[in-house]
PDB file of N, CA and C in Angstrom:
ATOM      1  N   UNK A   1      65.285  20.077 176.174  1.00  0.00           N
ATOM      2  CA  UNK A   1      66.467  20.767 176.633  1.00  0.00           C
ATOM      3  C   UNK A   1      67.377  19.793 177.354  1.00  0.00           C
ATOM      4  N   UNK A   2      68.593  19.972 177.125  1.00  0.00           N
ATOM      5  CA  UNK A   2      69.503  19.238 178.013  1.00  0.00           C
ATOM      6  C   UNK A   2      69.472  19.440 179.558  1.00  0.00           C
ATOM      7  N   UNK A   3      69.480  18.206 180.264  1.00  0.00           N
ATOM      8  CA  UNK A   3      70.026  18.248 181.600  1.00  0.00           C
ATOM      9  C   UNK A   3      70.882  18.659 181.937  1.00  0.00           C
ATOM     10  N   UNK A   4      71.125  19.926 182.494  1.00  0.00           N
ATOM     11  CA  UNK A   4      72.342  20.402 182.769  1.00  0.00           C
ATOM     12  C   UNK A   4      72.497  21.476 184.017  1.00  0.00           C
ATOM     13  N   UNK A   5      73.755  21.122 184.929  1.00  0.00           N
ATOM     14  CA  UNK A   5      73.692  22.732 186.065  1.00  0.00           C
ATOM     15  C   UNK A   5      73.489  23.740 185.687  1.00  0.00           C
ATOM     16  N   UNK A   6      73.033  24.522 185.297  1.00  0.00           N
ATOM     17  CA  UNK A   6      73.339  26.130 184.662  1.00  0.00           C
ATOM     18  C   UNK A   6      72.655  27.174 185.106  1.00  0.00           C
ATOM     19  N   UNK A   7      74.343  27.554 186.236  1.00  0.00           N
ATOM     20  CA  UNK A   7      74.249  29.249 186.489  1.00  0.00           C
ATOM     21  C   UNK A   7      74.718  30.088 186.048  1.00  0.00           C
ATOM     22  N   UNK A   8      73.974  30.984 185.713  1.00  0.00           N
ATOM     23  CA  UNK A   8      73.935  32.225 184.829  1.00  0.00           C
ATOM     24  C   UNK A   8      73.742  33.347 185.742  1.00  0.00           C
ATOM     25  N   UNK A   9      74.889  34.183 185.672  1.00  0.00           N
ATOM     26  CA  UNK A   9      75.354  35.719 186.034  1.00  0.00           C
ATOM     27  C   UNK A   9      74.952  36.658 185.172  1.00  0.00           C
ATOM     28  N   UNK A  10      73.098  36.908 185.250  1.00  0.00           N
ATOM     29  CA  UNK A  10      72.281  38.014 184.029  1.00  0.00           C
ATOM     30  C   UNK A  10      73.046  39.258 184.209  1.00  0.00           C
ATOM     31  N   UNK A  11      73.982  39.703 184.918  1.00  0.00           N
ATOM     32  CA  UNK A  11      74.575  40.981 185.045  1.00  0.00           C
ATOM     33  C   UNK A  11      75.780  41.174 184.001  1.00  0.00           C
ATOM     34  N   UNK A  12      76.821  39.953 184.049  1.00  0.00           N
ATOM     35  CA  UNK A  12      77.842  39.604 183.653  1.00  0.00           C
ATOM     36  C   UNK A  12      78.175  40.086 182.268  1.00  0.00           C
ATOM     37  N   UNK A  13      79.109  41.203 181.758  1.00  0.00           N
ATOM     38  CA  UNK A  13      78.862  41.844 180.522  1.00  0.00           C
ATOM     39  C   UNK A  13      80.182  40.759 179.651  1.00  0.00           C
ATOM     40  N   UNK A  14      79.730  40.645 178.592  1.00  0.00           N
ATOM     41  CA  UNK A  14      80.680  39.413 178.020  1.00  0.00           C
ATOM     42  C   UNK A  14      81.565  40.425 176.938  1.00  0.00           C
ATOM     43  N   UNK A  15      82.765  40.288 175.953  1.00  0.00           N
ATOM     44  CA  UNK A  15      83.525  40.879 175.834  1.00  0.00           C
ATOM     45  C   UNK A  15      83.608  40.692 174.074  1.00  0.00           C
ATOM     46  N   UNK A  16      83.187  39.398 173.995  1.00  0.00           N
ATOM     47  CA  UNK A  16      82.479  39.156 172.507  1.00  0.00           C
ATOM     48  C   UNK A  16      81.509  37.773 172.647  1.00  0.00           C
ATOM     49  N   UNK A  17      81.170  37.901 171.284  1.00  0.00           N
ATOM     50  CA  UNK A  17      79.496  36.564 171.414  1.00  0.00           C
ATOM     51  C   UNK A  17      80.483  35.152 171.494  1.00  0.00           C
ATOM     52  N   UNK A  18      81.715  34.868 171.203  1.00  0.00           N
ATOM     53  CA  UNK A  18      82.023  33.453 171.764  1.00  0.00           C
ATOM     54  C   UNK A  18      81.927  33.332 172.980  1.00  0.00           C
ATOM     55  N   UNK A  19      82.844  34.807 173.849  1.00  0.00           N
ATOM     56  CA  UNK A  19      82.663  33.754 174.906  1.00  0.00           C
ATOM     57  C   UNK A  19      80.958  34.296 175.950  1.00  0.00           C
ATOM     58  N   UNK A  20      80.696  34.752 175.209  1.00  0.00           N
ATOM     59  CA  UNK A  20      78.782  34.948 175.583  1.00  0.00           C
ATOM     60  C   UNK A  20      78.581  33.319 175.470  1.00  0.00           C
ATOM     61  N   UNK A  21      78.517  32.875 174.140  1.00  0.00           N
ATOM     62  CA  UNK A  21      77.704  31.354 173.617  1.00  0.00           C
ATOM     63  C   UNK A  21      78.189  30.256 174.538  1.00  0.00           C
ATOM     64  N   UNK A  22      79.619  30.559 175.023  1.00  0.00           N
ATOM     65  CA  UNK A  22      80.055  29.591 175.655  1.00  0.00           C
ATOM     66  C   UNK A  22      79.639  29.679 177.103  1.00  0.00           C
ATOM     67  N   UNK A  23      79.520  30.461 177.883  1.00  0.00           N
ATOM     68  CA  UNK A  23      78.774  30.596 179.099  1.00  0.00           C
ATOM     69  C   UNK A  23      77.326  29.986 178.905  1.00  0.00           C
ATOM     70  N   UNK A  24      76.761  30.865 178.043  1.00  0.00           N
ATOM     71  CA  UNK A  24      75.297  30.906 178.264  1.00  0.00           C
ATOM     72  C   UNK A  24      74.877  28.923 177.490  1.00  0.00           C
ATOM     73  N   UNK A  25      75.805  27.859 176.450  1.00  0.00           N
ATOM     74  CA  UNK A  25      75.633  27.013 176.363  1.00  0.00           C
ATOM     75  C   UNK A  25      76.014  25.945 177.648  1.00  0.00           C
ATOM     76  N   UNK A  26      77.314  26.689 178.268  1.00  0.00           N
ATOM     77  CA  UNK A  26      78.063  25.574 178.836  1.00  0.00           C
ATOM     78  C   UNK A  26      79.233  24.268 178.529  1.00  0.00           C
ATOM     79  N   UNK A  27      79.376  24.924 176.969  1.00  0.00           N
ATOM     80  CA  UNK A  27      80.605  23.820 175.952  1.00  0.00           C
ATOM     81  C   UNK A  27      81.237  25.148 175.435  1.00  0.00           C
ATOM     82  N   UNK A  28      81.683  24.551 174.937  1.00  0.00           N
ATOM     83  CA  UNK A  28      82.745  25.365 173.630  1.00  0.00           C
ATOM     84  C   UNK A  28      81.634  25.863 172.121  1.00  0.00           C
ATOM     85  N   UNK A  29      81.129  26.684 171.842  1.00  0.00           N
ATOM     86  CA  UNK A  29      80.455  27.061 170.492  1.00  0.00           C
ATOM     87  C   UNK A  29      80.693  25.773 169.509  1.00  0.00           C
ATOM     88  N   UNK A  30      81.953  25.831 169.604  1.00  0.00           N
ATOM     89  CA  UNK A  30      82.072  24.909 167.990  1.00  0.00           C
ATOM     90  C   UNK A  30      81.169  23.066 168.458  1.00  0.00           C
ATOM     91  N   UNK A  31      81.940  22.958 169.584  1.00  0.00           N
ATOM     92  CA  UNK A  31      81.630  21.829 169.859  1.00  0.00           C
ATOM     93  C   UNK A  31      80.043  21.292 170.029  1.00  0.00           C
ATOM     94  N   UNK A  32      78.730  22.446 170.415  1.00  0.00           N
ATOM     95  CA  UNK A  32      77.887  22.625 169.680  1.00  0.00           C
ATOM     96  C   UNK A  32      76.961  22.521 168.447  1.00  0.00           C
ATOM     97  N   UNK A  33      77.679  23.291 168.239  1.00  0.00           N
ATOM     98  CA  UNK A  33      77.584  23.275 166.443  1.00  0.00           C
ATOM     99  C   UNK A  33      77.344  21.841 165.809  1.00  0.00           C
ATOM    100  N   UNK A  34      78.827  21.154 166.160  1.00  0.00           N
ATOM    101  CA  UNK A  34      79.044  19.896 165.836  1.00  0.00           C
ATOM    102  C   UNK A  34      78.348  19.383 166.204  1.00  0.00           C
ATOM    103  N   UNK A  35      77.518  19.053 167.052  1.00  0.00           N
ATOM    104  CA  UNK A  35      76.417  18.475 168.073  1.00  0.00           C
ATOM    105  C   UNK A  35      75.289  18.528 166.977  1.00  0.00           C
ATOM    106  N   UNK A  36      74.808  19.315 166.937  1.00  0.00           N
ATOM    107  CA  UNK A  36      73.791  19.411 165.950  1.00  0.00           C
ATOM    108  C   UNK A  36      73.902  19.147 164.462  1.00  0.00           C
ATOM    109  N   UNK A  37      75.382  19.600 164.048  1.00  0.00           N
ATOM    110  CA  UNK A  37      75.379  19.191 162.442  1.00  0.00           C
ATOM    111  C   UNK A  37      75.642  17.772 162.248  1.00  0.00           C
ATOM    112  N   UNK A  38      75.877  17.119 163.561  1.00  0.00           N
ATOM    113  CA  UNK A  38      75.938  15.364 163.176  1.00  0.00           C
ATOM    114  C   UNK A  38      74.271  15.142 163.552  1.00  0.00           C
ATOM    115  N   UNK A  39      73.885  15.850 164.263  1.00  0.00           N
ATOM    116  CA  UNK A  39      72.462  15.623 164.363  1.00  0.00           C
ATOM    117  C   UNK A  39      71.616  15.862 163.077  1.00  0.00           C
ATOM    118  N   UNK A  40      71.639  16.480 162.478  1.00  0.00           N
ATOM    119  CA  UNK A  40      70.963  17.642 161.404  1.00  0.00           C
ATOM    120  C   UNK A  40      71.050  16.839 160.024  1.00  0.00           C
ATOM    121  N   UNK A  41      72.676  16.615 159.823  1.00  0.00           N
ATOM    122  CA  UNK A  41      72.502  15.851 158.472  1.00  0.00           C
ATOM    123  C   UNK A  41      73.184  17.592 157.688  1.00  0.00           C
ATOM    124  N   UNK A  42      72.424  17.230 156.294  1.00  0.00           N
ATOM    125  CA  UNK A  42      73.088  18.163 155.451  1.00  0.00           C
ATOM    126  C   UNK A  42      71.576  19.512 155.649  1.00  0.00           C
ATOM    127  N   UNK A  43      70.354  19.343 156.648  1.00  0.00           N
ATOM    128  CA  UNK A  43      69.390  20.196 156.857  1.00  0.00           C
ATOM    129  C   UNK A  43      70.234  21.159 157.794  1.00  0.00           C
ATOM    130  N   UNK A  44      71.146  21.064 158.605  1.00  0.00           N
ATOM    131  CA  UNK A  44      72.179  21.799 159.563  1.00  0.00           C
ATOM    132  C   UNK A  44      72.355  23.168 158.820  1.00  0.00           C
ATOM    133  N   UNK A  45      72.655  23.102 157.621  1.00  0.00           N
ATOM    134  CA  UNK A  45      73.097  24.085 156.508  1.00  0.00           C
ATOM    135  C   UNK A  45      71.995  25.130 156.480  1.00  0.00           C
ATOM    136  N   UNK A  46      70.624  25.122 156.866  1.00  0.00           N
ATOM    137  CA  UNK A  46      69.547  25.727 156.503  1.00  0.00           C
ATOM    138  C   UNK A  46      69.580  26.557 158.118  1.00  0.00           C
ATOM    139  N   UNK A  47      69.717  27.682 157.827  1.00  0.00           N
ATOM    140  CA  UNK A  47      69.412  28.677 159.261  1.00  0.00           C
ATOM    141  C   UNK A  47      68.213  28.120 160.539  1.00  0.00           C
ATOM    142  N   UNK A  48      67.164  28.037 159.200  1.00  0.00           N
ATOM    143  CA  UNK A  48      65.796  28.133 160.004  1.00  0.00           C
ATOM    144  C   UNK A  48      66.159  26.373 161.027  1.00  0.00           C
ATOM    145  N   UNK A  49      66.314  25.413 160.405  1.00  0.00           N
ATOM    146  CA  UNK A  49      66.550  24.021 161.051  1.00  0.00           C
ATOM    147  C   UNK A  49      67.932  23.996 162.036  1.00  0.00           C
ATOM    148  N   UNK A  50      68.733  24.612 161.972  1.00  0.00           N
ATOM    149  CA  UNK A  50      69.658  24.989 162.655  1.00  0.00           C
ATOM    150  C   UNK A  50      69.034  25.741 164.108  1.00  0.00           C
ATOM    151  N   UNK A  51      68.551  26.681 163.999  1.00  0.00           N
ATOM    152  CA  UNK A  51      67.825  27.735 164.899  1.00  0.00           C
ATOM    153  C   UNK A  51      67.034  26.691 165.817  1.00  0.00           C
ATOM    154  N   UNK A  52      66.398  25.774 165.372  1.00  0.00           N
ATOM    155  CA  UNK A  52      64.964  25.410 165.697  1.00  0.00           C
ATOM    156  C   UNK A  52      65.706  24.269 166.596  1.00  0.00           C
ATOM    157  N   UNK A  53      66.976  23.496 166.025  1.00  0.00           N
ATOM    158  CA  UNK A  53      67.484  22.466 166.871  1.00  0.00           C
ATOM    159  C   UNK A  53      67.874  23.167 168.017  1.00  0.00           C
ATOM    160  N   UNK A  54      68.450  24.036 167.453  1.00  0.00           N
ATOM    161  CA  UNK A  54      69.739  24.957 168.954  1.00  0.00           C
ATOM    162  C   UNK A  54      68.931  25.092 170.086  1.00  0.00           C
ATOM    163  N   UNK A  55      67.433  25.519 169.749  1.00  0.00           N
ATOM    164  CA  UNK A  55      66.359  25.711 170.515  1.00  0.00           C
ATOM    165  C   UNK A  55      66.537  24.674 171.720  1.00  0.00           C
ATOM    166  N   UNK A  56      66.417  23.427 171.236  1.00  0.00           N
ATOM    167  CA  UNK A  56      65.943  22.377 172.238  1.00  0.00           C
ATOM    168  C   UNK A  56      66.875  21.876 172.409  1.00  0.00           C
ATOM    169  N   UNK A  57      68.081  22.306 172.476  1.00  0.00           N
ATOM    170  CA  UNK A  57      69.467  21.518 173.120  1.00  0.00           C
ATOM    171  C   UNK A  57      70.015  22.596 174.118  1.00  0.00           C
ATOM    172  N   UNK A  58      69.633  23.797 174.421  1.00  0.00           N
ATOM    173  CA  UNK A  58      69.954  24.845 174.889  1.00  0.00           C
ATOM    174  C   UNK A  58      70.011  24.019 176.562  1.00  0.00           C
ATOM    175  N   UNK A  59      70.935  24.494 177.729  1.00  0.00           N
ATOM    176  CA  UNK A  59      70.964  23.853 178.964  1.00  0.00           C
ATOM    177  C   UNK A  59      69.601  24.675 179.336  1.00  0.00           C
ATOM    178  N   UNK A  60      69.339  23.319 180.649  1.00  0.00           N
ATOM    179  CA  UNK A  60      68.046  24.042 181.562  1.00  0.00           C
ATOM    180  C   UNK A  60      68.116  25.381 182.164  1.00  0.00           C
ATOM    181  N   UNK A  61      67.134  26.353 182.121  1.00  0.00           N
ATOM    182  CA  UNK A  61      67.539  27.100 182.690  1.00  0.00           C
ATOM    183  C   UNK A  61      67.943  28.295 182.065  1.00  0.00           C
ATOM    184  N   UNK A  62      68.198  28.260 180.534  1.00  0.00           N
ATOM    185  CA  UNK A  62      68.600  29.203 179.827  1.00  0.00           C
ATOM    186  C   UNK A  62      67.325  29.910 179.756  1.00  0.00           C
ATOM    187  N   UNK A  63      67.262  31.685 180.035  1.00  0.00           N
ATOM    188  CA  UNK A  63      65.942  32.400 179.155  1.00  0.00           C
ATOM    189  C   UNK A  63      66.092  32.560 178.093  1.00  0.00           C
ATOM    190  N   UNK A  64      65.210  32.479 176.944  1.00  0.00           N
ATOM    191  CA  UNK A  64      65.356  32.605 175.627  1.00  0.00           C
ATOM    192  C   UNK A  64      64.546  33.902 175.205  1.00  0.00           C
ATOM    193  N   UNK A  65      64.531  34.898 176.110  1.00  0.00           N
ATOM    194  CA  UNK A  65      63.864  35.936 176.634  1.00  0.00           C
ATOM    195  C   UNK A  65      64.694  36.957 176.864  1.00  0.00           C
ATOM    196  N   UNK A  66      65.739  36.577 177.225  1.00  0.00           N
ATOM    197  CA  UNK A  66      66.535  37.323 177.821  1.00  0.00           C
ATOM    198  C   UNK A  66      67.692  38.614 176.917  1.00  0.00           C
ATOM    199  N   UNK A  67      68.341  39.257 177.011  1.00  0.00           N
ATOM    200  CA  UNK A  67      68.900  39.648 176.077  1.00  0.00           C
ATOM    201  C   UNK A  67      70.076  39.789 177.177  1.00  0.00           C
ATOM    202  N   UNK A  68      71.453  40.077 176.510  1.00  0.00           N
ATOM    203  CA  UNK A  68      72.291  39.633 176.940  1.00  0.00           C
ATOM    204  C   UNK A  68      73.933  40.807 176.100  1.00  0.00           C
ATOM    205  N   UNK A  69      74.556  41.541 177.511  1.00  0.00           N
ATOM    206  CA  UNK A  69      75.193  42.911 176.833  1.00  0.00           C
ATOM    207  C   UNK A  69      76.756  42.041 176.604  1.00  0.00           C
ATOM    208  N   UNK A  70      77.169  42.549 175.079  1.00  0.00           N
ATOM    209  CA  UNK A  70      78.363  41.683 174.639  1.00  0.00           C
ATOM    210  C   UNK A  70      78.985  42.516 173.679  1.00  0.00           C
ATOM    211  N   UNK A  71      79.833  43.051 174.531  1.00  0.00           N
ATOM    212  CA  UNK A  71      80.822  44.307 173.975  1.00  0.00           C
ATOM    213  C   UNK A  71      79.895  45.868 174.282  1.00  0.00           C
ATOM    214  N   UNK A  72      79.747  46.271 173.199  1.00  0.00           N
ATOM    215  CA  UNK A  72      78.295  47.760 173.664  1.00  0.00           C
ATOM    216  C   UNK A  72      77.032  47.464 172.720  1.00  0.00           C
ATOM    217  N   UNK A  73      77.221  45.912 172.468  1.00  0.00           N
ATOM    218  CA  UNK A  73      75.520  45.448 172.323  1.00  0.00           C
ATOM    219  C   UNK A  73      74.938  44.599 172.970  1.00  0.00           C
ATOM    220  N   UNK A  74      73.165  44.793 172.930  1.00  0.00           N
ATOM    221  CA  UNK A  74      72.318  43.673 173.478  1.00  0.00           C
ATOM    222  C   UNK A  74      72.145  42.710 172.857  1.00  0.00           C
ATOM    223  N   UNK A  75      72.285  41.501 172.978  1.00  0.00           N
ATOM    224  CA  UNK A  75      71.829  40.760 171.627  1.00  0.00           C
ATOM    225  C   UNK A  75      71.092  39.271 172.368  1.00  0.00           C
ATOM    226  N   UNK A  76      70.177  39.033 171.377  1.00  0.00           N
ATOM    227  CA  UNK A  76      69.164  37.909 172.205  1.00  0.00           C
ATOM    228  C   UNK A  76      69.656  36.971 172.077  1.00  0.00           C
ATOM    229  N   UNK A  77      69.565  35.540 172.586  1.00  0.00           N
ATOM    230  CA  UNK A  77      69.939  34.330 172.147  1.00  0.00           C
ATOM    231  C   UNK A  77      69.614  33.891 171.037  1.00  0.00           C
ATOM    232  N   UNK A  78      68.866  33.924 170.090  1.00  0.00           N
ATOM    233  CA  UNK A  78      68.675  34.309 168.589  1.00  0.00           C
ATOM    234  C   UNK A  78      69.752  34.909 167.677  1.00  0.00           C
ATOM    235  N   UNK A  79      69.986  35.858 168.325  1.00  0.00           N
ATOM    236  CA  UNK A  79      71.168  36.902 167.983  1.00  0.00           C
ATOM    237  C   UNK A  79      72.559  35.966 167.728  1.00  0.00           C
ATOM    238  N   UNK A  80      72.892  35.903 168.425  1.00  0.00           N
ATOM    239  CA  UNK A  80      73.889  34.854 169.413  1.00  0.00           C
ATOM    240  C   UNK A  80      74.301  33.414 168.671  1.00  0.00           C
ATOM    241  N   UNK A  81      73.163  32.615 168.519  1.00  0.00           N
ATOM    242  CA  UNK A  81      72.800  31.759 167.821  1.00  0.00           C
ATOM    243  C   UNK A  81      72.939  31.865 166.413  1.00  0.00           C
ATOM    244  N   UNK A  82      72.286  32.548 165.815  1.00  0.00           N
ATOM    245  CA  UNK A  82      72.133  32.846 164.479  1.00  0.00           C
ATOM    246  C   UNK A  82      74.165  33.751 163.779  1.00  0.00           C
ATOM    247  N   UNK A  83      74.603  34.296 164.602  1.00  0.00           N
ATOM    248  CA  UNK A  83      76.290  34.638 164.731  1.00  0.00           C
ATOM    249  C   UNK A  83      77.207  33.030 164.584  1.00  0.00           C
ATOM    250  N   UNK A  84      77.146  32.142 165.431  1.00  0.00           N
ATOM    251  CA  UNK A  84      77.332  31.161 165.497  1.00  0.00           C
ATOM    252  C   UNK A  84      76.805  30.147 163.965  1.00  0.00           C
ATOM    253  N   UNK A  85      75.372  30.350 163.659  1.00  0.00           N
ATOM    254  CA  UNK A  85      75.045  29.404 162.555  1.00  0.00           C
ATOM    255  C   UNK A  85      75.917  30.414 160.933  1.00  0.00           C
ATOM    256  N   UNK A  86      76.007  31.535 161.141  1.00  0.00           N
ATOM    257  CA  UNK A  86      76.434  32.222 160.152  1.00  0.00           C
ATOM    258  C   UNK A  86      78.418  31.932 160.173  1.00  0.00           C
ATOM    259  N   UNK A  87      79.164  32.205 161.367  1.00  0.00           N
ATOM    260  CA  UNK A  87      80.089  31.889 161.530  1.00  0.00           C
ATOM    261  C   UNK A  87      81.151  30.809 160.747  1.00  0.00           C
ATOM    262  N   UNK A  88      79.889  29.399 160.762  1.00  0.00           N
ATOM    263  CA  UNK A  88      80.285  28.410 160.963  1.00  0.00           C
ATOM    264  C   UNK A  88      79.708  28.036 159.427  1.00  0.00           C
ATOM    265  N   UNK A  89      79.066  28.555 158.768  1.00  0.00           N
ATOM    266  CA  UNK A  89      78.381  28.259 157.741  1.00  0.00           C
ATOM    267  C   UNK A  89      79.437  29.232 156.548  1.00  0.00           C
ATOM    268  N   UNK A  90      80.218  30.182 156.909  1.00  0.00           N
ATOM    269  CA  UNK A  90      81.013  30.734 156.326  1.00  0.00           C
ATOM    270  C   UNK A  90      82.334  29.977 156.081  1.00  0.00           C
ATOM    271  N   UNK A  91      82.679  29.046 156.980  1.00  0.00           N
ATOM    272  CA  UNK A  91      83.839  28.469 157.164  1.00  0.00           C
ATOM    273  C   UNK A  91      83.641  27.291 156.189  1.00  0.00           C
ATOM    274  N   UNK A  92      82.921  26.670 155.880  1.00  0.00           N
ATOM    275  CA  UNK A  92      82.821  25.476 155.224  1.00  0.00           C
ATOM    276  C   UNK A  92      82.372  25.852 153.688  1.00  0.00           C
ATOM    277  N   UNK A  93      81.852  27.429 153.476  1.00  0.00           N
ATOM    278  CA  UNK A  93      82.070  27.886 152.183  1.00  0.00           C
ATOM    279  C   UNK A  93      83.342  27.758 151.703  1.00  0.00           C
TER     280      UNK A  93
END
């Protein structure tokens, strides 16, 4: 996991999953993303290797346990994550 400050307001109801991802990462989503797909190579493209990196770049401190209310849903960091790998995997279709 990255070294990083990260306080997190578990109450804090977010308004959609960007700016959820962006709190709960601490960057910008995309900028993320990018993080890993220069990491990843052309395996970035595959959900499951995508998922599994996001895992261990997540800031200290994040629960990956946690579920998290964004708009009038709960959605896990999985959730969240996997919105983001679909997002971004649509765009380059």
């Amino acid at each position: 996991m990255n070294e990083a400050n990260f306080e997190f307001n578990p109450e804090k109801k977010y308004t959609d999953k960007v700016e959820a991802l962006a709190d709960i990462l601490g960057k910008a989503p995309e900028e993320f993303f990018a993080e890993i797909k220069d990491a990843l190579g052309p395996r970035a493209r595959r959900k499951a290797f995508f998922l599994h990196e996001a895992m261990h770049r997540l800031p200290e401190g994040v629960n990956m346990d946690k579920t998290y209310d964004v708009g009038e849903e709960k959605l896990g960091l999985t959730d969240l994550l996997s919105y983001l790998f679909d997002e971004h995997n649509q765009e380059e279709n």
